[in-house]
C-alpha atoms as a PDB file:
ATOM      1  CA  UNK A   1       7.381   3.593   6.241  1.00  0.00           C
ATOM      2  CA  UNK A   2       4.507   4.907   8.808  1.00  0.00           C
ATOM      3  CA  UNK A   3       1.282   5.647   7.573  1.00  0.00           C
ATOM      4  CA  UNK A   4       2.359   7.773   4.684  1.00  0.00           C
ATOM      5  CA  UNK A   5       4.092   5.660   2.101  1.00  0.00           C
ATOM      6  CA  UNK A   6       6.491   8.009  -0.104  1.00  0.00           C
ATOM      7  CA  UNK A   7       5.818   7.533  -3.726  1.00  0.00           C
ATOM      8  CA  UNK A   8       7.357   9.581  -6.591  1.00  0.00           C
ATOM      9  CA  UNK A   9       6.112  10.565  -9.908  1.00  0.00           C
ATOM     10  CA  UNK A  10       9.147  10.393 -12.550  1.00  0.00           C
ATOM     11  CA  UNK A  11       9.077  14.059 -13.549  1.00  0.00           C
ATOM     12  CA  UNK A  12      11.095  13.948 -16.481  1.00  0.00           C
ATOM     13  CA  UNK A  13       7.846  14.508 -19.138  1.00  0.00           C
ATOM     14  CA  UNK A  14       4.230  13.844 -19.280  1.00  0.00           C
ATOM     15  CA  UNK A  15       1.551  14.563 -16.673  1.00  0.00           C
ATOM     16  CA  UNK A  16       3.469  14.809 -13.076  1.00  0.00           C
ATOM     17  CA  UNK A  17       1.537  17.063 -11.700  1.00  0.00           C
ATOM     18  CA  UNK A  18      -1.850  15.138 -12.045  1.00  0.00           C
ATOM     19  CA  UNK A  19      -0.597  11.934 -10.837  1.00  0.00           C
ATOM     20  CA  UNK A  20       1.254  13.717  -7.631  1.00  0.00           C
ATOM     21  CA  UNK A  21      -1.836  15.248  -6.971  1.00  0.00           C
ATOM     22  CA  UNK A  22      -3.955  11.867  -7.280  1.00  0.00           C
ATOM     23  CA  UNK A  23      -1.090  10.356  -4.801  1.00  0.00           C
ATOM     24  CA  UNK A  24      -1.316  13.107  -2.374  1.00  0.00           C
ATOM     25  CA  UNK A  25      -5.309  12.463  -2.265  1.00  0.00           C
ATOM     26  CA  UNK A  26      -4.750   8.758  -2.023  1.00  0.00           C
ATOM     27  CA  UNK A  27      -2.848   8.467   1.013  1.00  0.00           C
ATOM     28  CA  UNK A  28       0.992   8.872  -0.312  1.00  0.00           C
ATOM     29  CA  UNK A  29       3.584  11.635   0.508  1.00  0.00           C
ATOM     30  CA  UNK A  30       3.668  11.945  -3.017  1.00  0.00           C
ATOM     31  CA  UNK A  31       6.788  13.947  -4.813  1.00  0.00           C
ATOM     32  CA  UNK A  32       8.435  14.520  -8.355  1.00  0.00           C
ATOM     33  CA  UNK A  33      10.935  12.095  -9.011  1.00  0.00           C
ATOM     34  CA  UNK A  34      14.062  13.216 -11.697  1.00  0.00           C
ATOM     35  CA  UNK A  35      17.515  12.543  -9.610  1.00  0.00           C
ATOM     36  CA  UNK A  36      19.043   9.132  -8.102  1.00  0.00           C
ATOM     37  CA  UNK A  37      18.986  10.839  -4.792  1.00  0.00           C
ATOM     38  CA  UNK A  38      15.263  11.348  -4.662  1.00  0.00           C
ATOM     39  CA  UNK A  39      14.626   8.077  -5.928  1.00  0.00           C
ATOM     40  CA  UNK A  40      16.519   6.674  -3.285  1.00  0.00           C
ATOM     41  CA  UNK A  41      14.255   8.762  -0.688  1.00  0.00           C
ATOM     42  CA  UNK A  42      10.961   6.884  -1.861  1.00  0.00           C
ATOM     43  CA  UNK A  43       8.743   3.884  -1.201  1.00  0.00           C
ATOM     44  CA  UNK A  44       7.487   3.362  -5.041  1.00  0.00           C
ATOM     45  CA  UNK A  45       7.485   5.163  -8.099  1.00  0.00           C
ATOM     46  CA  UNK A  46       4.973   5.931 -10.870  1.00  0.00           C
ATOM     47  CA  UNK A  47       5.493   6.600 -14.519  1.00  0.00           C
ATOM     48  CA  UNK A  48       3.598   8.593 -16.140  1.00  0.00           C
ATOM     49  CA  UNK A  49       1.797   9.174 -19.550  1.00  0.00           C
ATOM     50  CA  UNK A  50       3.799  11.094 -21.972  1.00  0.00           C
ATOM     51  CA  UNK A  51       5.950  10.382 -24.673  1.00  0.00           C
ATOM     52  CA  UNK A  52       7.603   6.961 -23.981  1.00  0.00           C
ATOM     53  CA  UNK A  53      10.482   7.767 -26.533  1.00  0.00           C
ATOM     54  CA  UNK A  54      11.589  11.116 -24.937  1.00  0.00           C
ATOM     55  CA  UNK A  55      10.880   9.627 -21.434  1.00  0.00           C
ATOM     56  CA  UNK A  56      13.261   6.994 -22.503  1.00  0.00           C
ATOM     57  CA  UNK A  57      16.024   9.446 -23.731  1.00  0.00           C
ATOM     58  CA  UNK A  58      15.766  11.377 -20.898  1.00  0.00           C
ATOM     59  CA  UNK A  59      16.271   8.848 -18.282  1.00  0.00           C
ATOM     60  CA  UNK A  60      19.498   8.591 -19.842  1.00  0.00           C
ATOM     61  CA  UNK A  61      20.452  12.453 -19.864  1.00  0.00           C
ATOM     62  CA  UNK A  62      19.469  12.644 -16.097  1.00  0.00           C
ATOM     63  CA  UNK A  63      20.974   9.318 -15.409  1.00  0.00           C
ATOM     64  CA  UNK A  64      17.954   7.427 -14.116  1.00  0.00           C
ATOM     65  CA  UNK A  65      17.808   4.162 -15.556  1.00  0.00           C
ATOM     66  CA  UNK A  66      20.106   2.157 -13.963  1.00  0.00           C
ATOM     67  CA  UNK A  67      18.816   3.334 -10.700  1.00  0.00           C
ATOM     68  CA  UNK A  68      15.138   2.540 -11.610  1.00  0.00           C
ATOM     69  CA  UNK A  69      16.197  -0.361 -13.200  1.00  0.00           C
ATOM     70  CA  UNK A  70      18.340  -1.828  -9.712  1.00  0.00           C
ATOM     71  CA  UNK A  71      15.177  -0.378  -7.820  1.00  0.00           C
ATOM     72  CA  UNK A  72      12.799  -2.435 -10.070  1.00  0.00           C
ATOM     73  CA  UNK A  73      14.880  -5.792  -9.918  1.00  0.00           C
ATOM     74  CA  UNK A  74      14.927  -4.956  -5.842  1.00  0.00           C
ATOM     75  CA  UNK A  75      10.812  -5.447  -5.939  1.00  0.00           C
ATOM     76  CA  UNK A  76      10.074  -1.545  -5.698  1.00  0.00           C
ATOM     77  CA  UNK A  77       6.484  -1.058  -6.472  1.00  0.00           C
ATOM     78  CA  UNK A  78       6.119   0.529 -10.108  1.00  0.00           C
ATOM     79  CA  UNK A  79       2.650   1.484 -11.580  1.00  0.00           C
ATOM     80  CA  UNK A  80       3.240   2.651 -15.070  1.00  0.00           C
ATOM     81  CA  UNK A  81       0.044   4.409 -17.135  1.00  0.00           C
ATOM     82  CA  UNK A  82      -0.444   5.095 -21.024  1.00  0.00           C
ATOM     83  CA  UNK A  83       3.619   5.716 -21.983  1.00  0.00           C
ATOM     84  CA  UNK A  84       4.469   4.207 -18.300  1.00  0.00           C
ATOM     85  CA  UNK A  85       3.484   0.885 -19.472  1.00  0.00           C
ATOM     86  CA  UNK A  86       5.721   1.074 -23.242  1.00  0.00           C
ATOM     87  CA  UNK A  87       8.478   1.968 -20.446  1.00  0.00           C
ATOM     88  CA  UNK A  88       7.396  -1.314 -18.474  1.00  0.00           C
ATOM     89  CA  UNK A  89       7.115  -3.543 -21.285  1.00  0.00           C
ATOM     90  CA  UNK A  90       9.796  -6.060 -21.784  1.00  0.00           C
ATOM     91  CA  UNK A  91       8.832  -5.760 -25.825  1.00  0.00           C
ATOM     92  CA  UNK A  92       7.778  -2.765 -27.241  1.00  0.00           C
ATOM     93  CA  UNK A  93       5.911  -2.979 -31.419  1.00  0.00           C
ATOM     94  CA  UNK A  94       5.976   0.114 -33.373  1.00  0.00           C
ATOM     95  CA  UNK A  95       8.589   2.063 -31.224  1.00  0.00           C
ATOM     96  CA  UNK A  96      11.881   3.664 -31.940  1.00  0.00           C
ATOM     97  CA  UNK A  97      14.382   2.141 -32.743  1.00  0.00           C
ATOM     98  CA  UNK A  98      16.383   3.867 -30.025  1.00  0.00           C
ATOM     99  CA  UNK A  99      13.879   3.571 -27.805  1.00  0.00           C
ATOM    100  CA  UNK A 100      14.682   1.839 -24.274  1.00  0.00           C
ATOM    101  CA  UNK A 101      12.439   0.980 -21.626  1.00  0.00           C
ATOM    102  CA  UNK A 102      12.727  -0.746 -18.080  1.00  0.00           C
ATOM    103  CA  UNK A 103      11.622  -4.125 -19.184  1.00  0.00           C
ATOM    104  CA  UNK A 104      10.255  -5.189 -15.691  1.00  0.00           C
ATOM    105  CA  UNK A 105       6.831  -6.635 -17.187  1.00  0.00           C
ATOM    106  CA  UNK A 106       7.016  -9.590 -19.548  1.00  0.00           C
ATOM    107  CA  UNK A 107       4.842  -8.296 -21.970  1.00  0.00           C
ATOM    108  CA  UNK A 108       4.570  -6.902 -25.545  1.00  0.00           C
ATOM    109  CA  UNK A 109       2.597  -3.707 -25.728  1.00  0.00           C
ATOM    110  CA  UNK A 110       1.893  -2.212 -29.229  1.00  0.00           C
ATOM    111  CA  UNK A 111       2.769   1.592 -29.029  1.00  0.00           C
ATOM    112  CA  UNK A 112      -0.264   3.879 -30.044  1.00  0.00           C
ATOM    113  CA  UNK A 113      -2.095   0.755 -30.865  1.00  0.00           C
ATOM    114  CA  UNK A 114      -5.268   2.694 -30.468  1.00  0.00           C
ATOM    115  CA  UNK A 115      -4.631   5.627 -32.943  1.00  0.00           C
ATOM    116  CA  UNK A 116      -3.654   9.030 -32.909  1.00  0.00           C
ATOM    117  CA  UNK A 117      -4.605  11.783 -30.772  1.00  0.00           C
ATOM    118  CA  UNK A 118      -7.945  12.415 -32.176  1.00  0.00           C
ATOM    119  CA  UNK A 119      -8.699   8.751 -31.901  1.00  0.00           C
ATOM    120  CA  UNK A 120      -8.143   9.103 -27.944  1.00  0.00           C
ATOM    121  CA  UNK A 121     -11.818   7.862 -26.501  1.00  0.00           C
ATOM    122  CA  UNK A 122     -13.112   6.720 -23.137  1.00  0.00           C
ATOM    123  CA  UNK A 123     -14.606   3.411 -22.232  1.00  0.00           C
ATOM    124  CA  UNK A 124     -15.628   1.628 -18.930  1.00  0.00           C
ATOM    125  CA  UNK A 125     -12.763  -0.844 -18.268  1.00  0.00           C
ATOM    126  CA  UNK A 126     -13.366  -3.376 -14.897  1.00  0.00           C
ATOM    127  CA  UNK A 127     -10.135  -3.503 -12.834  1.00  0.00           C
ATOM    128  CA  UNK A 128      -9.223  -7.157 -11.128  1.00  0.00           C
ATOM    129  CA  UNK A 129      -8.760  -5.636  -7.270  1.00  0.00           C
ATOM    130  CA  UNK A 130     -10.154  -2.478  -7.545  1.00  0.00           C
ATOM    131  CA  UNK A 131     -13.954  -2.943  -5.883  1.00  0.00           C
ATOM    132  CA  UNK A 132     -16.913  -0.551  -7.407  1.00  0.00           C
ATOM    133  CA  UNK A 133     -18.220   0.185 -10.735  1.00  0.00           C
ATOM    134  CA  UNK A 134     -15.998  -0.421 -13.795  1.00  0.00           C
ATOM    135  CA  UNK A 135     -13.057   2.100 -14.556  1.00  0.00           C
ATOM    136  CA  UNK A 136     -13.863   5.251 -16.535  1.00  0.00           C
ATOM    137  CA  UNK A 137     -10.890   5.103 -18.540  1.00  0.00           C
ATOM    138  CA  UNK A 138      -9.253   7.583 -20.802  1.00  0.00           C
ATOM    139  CA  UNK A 139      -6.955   6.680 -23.513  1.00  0.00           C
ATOM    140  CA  UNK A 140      -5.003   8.795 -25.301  1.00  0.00           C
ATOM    141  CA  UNK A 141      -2.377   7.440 -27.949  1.00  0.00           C
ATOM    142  CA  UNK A 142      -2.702   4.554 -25.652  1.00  0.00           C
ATOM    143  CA  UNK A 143      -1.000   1.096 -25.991  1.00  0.00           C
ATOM    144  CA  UNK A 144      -2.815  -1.746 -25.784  1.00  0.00           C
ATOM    145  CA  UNK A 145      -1.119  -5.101 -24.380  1.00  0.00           C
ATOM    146  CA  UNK A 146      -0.670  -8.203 -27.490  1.00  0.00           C
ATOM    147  CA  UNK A 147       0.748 -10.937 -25.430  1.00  0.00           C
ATOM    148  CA  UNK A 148       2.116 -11.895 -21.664  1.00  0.00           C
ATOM    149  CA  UNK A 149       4.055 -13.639 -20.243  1.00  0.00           C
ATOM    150  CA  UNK A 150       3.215 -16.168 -17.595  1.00  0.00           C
ATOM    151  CA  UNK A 151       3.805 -14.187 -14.588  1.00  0.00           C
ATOM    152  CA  UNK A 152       1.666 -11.748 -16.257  1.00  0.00           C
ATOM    153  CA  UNK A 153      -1.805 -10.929 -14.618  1.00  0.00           C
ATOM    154  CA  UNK A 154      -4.378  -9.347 -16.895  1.00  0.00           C
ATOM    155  CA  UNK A 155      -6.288  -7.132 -14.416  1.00  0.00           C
ATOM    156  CA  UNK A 156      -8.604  -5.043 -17.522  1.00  0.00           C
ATOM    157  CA  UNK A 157      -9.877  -5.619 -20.989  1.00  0.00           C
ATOM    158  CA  UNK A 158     -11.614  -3.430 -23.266  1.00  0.00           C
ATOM    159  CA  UNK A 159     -15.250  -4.882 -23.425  1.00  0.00           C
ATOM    160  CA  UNK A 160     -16.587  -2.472 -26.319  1.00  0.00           C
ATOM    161  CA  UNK A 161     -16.196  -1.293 -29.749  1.00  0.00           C
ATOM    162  CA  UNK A 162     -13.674  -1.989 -32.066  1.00  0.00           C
ATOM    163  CA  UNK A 163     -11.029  -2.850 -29.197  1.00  0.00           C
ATOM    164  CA  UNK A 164     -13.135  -5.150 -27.386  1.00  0.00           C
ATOM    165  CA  UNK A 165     -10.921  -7.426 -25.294  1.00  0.00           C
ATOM    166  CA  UNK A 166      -8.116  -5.666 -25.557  1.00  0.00           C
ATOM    167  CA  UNK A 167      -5.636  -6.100 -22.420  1.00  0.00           C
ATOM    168  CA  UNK A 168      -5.244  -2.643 -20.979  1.00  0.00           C
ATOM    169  CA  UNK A 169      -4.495  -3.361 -17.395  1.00  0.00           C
ATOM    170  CA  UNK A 170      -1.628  -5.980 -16.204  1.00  0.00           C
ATOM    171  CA  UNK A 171      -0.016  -6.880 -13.055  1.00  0.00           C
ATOM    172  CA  UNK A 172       3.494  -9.238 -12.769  1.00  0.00           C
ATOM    173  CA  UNK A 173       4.528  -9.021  -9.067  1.00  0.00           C
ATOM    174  CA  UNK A 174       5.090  -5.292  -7.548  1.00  0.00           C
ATOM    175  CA  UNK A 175       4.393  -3.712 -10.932  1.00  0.00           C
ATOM    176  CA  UNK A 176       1.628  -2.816 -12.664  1.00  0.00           C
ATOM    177  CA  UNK A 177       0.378  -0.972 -15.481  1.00  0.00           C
ATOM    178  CA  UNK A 178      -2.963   0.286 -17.182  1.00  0.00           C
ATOM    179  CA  UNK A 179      -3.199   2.036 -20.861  1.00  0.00           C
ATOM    180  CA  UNK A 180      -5.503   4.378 -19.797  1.00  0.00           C
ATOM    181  CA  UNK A 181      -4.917   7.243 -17.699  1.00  0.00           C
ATOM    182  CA  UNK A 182      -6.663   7.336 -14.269  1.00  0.00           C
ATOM    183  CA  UNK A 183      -5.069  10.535 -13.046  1.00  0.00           C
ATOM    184  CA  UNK A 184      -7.180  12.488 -15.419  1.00  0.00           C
ATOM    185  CA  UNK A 185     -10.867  11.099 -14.116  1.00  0.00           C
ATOM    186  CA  UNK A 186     -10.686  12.099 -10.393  1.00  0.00           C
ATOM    187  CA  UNK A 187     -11.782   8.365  -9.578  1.00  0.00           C
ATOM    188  CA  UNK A 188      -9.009   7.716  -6.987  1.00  0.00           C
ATOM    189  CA  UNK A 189      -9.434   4.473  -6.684  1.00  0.00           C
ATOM    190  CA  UNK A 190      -6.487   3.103  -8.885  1.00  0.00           C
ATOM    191  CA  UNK A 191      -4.030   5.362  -6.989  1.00  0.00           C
ATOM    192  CA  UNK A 192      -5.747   4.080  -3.610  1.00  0.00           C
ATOM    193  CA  UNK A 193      -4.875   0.581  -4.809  1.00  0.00           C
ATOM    194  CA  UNK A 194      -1.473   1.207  -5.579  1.00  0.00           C
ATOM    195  CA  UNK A 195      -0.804   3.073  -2.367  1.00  0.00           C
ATOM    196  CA  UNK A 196      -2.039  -0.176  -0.337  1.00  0.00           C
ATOM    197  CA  UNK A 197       0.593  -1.933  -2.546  1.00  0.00           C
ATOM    198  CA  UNK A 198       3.722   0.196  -1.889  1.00  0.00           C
ATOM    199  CA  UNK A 199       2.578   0.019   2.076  1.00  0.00           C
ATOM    200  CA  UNK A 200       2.257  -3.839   1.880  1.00  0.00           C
ATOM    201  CA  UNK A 201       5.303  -4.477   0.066  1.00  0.00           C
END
């Protein structure tokens, strides 16, 4: 792998760009991700916020969930945020009907649990593994996590407001997953984490 890990950003919707460039300053030869071939070419893959139900219909139109899915079940690292973890989630409450995700996490997240758009907020959030001050965290139409499984490692919680102890941050083997959206603060340290996950595995 050398010193550069190669992780792709699933470029199909939602905020690629931030998340490659958060990569790139972590460490990673990062790269947008939306063909088998370039999934094949990578170390570990992120998936980004969005809209989980169009991410989910168009990993089917460029023919990218079975290959995520065999990549996932192979132990690839996978760090979904905000819509990245509904496409985790082995349960999804309040989504389409349609709506298909990767299932690698045994959880069930509640889709837009938090609200609409103008009830996006920020809140420190303390991530398990990730040394320093508590996690400014954005949420945006963000999911929050009702149950997991017992593989499942809670690595955040909400601890204010209306929310408070919320699970917004989980971890079951090589993938993990946060509601918020760290690619939007400039605090690296998530991405940093996750780098030094897809080089150890």
């Amino acid at each position: 792998m050398g010193d550069q890990p190669k992780i792709g950003v699933l470029a199909l919707q939602g905020d690629v760009r931030e998340h490659v460039a958060a990569l790139a300053g972590s460490g990673a030869d990062a790269r947008p991700v939306r063909r088998p071939a370039e999934l094949d070419a990578v170390d570990g893959l992120v998936i980004p916020g969005g809209e989980s139900t169009t991410i989910s219909k168009l990993a089917d139109i460029f023919e990218m969930r079975e290959p995520i899915d065999k990549r996932i079940f192979g132990g690839m690292p996978v760090y979904g945020s905000c819509a990245g973890m509904i496409m985790l989630a082995g349960e999804v409450l309040d989504g389409r009907p349609d709506q298909r995700g990767f299932a690698g996490i045994e959880m069930t997240v509640r889709r837009n649990a938090f609200g609409r758009q103008v009830d996006s907020f920020e809140a420190p959030v303390a991530i398990t593994g990730v040394e320093g001050e508590p996690f400014h965290a954005v949420f945006i139409r963000a999911p929050w996590v009702e149950r997991v499984g017992e593989g499942v490692e809670v690595l955040g919680r909400v601890t204010d407001g209306p929310a408070a102890d919320r699970i917004v941050a989980v971890r079951q083997g090589n993938l993990v997953a946060t509601s918020f959206h760290p690619e939007l603060t400039g605090d690296l340290r998530l991405h940093r984490w996750f780098v030094e996950l897809v080089r150890a595995a």
